[in-house]
Protein backbone atom coordinates (compact mmCIF):
# COMPACT_ATOMS: atom_id res chain seq x y z
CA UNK A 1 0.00 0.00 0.00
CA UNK A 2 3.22 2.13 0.16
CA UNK A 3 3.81 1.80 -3.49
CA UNK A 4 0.33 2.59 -4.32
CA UNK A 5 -0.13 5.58 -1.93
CA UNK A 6 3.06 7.41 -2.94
CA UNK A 7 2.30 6.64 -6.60
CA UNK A 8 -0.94 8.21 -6.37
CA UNK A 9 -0.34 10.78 -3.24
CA UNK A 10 3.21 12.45 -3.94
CA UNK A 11 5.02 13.78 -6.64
CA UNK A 12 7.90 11.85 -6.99
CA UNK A 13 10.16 14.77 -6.31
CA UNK A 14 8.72 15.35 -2.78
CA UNK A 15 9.90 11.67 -1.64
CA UNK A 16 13.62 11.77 -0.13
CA UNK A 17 13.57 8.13 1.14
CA UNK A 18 11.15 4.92 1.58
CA UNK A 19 11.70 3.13 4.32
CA UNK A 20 9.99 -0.55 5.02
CA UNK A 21 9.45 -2.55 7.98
CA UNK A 22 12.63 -5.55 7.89
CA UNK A 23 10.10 -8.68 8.45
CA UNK A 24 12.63 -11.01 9.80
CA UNK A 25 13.64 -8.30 12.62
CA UNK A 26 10.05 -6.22 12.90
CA UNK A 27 11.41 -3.69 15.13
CA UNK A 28 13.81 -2.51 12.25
CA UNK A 29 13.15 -0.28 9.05
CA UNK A 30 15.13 -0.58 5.81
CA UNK A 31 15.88 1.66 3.39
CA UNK A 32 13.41 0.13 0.66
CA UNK A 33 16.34 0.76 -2.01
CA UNK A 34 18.72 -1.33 0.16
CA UNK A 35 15.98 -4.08 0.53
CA UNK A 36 14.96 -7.21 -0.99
CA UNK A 37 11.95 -7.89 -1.46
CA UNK A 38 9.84 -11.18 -1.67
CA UNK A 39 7.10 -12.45 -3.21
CA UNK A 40 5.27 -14.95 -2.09
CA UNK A 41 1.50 -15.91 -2.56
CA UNK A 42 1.98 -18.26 0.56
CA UNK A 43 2.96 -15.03 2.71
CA UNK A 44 0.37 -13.22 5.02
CA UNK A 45 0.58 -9.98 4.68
CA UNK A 46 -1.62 -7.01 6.01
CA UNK A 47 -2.52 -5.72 2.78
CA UNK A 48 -3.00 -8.60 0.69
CA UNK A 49 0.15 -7.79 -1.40
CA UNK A 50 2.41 -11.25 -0.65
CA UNK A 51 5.54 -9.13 -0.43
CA UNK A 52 7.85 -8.84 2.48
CA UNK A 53 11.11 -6.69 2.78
CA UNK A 54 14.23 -8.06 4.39
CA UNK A 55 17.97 -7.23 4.52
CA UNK A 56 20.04 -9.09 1.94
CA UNK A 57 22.00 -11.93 2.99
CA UNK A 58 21.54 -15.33 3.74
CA UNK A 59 18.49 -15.06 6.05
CA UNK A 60 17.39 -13.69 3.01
CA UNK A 61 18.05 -15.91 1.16
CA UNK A 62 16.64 -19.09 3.45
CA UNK A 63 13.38 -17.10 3.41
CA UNK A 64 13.23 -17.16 -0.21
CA UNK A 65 13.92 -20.62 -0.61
CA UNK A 66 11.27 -22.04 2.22
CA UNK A 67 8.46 -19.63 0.67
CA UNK A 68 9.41 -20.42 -2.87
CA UNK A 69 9.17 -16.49 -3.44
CA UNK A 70 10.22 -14.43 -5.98
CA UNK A 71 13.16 -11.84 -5.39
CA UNK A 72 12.22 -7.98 -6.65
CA UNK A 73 14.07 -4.96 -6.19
CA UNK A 74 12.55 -1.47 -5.22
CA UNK A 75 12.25 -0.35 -8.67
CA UNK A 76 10.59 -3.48 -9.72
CA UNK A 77 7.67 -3.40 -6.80
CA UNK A 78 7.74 0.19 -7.44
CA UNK A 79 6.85 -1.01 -11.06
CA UNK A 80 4.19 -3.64 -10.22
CA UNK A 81 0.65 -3.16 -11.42
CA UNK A 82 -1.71 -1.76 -8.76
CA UNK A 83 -4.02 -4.98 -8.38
CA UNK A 84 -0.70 -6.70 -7.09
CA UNK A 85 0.04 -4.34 -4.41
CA UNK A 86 -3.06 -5.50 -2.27
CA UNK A 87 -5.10 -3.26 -0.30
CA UNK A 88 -7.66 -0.89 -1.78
CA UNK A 89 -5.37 2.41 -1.16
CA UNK A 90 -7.07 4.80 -3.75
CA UNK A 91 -9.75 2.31 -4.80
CA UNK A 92 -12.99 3.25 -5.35
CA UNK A 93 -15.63 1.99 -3.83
């Protein structure tokens, strides 16, 4: 719902930096250009959008491979077609 709020809520010159929640370590943010990001349709997430952000390395990595998920950059979620970000940010009803 990130993605889809900033896409639709602020011009891209106003945004500095993104940061994301690190799912592995919950009480830690990540710079959403330093992340990886993973998606899985197996993962539960808030918003419906199967993607979680974690640190790169091999905790990464072993979370990829026991989800099966998909690895994406920034850029690429930034990318991804609204009706794969989840949530209903913007939607009308």
């Amino acid at each position: 719902c990130l993605v889809a709020f900033a896409r639709d809520a602020v011009e891209p010159h106003e945004v500095h930096s993104v940061w994301v929640s690190d799912y592995l370590h919950p009480d830690s943010m990540l710079d959403a250009g330093r992340a990886v990001f993973l998606r899985a349709e197996s993962a539960r997430t808030p918003m419906g959008s199967h993607l979680l952000a974690v640190r790169p390395g091999p905790a990464a990595d072993s979370l990829r491979s026991a989800l099966n998920a998909a690895r994406l950059t920034w850029g690429e979620v930034w990318a991804l077609p609204r009706e794969r970000l989840g949530g209903h940010i913007g939607a009308e009803s």
